[in-house]
PDB file of N, CA and C in Angstrom:
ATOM      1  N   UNK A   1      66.564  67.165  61.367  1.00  0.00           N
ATOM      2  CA  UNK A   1      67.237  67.691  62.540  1.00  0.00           C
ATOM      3  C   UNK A   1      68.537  68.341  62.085  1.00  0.00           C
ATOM      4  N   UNK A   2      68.753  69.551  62.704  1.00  0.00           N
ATOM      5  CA  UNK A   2      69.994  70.113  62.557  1.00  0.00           C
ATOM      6  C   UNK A   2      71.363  69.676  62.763  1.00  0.00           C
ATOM      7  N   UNK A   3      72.258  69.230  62.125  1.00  0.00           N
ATOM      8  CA  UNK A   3      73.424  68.726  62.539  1.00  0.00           C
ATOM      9  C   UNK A   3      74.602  69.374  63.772  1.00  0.00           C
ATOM     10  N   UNK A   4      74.246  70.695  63.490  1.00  0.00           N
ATOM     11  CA  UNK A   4      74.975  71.480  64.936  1.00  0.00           C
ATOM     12  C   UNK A   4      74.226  71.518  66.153  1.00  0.00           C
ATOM     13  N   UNK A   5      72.890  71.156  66.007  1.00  0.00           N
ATOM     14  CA  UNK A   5      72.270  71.233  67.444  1.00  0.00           C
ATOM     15  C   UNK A   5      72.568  69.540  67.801  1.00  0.00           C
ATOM     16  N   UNK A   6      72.735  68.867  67.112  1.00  0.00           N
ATOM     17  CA  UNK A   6      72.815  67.730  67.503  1.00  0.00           C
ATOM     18  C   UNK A   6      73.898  67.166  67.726  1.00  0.00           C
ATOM     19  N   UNK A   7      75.340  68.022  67.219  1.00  0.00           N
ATOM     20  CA  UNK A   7      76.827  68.126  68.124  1.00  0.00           C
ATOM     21  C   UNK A   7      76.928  68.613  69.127  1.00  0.00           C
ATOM     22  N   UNK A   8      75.971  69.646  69.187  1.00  0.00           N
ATOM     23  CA  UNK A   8      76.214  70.535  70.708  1.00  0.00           C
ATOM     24  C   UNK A   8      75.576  69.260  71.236  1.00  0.00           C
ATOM     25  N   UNK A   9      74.541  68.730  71.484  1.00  0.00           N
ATOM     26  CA  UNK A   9      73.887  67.481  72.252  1.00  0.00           C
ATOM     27  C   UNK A   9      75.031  66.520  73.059  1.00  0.00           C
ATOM     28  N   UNK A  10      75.954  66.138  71.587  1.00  0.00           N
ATOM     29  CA  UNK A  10      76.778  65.147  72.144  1.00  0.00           C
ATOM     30  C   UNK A  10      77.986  66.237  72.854  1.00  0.00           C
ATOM     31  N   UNK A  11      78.234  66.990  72.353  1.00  0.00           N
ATOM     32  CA  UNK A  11      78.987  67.763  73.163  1.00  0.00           C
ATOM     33  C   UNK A  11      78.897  67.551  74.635  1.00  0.00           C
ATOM     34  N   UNK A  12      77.250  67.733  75.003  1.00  0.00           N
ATOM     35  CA  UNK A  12      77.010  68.160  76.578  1.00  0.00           C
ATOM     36  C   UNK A  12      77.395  66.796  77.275  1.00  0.00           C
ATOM     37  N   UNK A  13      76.867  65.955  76.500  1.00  0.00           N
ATOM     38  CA  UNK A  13      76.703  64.231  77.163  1.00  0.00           C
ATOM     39  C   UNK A  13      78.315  64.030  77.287  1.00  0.00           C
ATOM     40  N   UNK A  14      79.069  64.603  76.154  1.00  0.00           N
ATOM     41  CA  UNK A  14      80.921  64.303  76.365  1.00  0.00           C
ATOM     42  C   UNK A  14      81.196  64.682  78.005  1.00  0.00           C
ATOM     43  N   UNK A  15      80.687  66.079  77.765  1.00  0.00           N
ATOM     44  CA  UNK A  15      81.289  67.042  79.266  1.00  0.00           C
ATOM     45  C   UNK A  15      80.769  66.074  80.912  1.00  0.00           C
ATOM     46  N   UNK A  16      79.321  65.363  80.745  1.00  0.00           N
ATOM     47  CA  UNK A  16      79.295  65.037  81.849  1.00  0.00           C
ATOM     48  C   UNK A  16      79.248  63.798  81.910  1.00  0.00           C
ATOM     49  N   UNK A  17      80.006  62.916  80.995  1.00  0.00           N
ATOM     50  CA  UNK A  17      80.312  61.646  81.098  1.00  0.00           C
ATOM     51  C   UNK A  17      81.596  61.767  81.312  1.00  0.00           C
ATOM     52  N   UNK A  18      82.580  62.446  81.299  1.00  0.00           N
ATOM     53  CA  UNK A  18      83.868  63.060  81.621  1.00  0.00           C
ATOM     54  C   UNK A  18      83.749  63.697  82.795  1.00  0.00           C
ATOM     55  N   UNK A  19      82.659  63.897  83.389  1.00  0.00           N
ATOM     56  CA  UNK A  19      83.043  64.296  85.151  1.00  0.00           C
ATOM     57  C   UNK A  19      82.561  63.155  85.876  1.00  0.00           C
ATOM     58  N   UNK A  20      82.482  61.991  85.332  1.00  0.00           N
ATOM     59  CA  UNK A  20      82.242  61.041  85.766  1.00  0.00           C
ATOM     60  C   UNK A  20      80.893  60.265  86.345  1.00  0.00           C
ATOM     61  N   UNK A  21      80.141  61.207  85.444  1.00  0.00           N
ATOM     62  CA  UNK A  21      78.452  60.718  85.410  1.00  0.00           C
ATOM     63  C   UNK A  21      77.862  59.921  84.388  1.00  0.00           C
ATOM     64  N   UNK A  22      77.181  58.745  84.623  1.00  0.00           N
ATOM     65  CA  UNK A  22      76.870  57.733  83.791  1.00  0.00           C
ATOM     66  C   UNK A  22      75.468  58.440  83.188  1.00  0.00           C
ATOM     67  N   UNK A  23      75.088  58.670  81.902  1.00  0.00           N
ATOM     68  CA  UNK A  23      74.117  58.925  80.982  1.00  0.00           C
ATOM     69  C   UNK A  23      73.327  58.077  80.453  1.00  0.00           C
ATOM     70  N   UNK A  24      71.640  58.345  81.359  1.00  0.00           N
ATOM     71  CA  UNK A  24      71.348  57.567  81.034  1.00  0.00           C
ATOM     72  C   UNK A  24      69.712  57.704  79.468  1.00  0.00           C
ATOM     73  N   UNK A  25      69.661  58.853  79.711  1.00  0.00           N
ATOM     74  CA  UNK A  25      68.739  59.410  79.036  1.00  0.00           C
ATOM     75  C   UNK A  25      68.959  60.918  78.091  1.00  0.00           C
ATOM     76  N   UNK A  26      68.576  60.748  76.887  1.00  0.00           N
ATOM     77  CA  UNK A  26      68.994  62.336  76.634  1.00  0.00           C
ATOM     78  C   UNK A  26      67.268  62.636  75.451  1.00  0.00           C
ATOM     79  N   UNK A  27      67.096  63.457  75.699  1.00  0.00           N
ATOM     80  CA  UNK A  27      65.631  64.140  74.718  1.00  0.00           C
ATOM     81  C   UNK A  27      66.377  65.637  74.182  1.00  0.00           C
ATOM     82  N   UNK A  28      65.811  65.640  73.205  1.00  0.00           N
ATOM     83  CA  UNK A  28      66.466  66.939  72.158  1.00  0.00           C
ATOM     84  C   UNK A  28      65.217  67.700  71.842  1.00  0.00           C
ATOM     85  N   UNK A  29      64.610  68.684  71.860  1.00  0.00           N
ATOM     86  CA  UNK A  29      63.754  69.154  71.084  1.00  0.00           C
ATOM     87  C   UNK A  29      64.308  70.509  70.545  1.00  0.00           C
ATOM     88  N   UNK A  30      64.180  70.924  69.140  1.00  0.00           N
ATOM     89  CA  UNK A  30      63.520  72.059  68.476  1.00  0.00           C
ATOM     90  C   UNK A  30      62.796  72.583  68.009  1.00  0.00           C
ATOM     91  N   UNK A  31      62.868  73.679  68.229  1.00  0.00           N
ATOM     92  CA  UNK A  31      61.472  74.640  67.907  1.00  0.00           C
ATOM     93  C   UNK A  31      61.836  76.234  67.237  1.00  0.00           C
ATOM     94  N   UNK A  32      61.424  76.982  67.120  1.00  0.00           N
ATOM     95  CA  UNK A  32      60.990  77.874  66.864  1.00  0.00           C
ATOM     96  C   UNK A  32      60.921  78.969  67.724  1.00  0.00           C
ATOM     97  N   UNK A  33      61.691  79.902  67.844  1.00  0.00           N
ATOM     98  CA  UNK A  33      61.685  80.921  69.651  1.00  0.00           C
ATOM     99  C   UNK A  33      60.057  81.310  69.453  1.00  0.00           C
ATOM    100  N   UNK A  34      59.715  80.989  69.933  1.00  0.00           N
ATOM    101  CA  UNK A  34      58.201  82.070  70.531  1.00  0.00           C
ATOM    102  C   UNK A  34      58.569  83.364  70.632  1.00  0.00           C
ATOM    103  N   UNK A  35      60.009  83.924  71.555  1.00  0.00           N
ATOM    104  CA  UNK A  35      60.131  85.042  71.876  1.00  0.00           C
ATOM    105  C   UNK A  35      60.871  85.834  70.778  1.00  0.00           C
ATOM    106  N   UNK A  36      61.226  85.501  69.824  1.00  0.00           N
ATOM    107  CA  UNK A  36      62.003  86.221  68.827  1.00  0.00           C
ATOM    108  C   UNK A  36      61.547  86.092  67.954  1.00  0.00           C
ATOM    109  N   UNK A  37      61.280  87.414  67.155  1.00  0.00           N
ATOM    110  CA  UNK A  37      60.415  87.836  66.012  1.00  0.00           C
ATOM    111  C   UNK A  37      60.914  86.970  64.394  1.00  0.00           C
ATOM    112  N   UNK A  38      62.445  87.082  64.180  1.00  0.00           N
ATOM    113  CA  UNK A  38      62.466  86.315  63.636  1.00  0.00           C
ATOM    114  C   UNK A  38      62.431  84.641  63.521  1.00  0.00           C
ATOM    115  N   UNK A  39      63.028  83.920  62.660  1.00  0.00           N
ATOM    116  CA  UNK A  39      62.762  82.032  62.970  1.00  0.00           C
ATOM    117  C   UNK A  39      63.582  81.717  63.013  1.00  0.00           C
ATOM    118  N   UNK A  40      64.461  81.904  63.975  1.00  0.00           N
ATOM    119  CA  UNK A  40      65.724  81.501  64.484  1.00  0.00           C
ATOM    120  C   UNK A  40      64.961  80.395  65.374  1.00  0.00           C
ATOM    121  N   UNK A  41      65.912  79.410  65.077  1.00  0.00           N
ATOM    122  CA  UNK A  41      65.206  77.913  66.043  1.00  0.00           C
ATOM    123  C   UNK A  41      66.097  78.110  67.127  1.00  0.00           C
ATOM    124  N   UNK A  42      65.294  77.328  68.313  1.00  0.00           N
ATOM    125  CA  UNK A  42      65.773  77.234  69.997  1.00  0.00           C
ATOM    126  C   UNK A  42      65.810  75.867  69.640  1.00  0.00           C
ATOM    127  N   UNK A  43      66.786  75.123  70.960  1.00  0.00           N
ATOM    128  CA  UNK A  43      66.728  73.744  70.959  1.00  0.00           C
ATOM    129  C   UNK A  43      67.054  73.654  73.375  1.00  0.00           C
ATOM    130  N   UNK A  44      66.283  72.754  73.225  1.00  0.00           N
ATOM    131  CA  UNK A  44      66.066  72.391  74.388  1.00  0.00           C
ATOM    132  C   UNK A  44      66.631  70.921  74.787  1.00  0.00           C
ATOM    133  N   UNK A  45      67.613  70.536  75.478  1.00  0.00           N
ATOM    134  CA  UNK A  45      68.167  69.543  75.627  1.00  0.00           C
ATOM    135  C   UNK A  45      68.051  69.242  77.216  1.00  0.00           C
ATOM    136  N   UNK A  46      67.479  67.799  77.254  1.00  0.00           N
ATOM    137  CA  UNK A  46      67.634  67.548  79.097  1.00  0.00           C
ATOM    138  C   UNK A  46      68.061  66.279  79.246  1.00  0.00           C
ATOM    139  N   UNK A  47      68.602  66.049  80.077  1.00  0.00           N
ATOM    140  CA  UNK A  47      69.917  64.925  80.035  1.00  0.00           C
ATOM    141  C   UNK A  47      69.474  64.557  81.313  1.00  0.00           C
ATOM    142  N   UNK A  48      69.125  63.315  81.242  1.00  0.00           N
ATOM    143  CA  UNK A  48      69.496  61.862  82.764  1.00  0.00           C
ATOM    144  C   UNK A  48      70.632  61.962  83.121  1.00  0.00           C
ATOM    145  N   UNK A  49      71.562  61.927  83.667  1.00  0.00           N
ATOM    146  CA  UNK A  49      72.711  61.134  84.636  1.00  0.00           C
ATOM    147  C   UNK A  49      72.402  60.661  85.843  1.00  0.00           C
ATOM    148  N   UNK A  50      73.281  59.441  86.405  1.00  0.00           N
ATOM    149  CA  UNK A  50      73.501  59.529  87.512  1.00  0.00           C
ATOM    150  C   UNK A  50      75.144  58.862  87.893  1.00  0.00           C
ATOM    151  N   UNK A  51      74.641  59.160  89.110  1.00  0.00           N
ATOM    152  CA  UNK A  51      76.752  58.929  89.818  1.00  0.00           C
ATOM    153  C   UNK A  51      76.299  58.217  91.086  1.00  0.00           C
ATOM    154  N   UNK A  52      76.960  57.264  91.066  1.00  0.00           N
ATOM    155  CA  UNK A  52      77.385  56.911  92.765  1.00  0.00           C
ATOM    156  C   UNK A  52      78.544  57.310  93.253  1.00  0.00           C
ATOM    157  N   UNK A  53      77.683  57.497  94.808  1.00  0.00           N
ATOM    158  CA  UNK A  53      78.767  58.722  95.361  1.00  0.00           C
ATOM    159  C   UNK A  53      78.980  56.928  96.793  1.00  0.00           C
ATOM    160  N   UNK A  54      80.483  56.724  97.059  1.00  0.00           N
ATOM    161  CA  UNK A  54      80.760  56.457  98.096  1.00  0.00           C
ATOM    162  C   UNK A  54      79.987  56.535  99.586  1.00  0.00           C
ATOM    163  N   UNK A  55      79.561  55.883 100.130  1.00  0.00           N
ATOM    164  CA  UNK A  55      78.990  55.963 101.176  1.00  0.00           C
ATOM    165  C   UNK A  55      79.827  56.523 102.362  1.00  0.00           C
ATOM    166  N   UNK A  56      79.171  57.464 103.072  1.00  0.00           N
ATOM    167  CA  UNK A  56      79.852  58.578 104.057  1.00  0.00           C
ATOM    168  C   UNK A  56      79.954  57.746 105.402  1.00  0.00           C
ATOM    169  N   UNK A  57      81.043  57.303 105.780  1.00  0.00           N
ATOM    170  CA  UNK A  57      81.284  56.363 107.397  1.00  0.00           C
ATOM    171  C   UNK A  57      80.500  56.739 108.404  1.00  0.00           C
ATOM    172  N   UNK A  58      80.757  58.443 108.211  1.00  0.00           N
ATOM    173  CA  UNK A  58      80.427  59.119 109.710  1.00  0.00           C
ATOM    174  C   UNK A  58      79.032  59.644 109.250  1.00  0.00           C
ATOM    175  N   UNK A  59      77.968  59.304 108.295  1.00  0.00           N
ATOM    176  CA  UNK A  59      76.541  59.378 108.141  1.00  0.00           C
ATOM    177  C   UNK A  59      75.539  58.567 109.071  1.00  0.00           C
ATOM    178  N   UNK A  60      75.337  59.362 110.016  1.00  0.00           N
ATOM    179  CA  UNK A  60      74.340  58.384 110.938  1.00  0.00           C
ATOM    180  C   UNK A  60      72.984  58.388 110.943  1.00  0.00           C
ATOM    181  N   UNK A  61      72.383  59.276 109.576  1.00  0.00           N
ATOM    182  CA  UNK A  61      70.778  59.806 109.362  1.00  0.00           C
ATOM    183  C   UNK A  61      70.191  58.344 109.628  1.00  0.00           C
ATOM    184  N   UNK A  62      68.835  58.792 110.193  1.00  0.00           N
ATOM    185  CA  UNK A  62      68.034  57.827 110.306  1.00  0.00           C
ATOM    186  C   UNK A  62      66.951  57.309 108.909  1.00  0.00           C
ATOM    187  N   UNK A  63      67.192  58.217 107.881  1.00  0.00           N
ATOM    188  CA  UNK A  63      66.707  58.190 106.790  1.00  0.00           C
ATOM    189  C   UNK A  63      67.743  57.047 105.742  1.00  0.00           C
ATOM    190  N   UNK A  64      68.904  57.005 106.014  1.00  0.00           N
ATOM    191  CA  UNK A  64      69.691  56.193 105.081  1.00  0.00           C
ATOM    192  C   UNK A  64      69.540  54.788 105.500  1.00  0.00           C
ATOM    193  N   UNK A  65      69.483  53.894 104.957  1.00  0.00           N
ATOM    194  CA  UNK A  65      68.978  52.205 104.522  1.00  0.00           C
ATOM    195  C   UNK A  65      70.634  51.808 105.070  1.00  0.00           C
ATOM    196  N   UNK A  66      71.032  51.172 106.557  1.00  0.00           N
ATOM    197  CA  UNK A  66      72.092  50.611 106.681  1.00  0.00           C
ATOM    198  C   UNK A  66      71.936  49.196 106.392  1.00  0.00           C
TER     199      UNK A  66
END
């Protein structure tokens, strides 16, 4: 594995654990562009988070679990 694709990785996980989203999953893949003639590698990164958000007073949906 490439060492700069795999800083940019933690890079991303820095940025949204710093807006205050808990990380819970991260998958990395590289490859090879399909679309570009030469072999310049792509890397595909998709990241879990989640956040709890405060519960809204004045939410009266009949869909939310009081």
């Amino acid at each position: 594995m490439r060492d700069d694709v795999l800083d940019d990785q933690h890079d991303l996980v820095a940025m949204i654990e710093s807006a205050g989203w808990d990380v819970t999953e991260t998958e990395l893949s590289v490859y090879e562009s399909p679309w570009m003639d030469d072999e310049s590698p792509e890397a595909t990164v998709t990241i879990t988070a989640r956040k709890p958000y405060p519960p809204d007073e004045d939410d009266d949906s009949d869909y939310r679990v009081k």
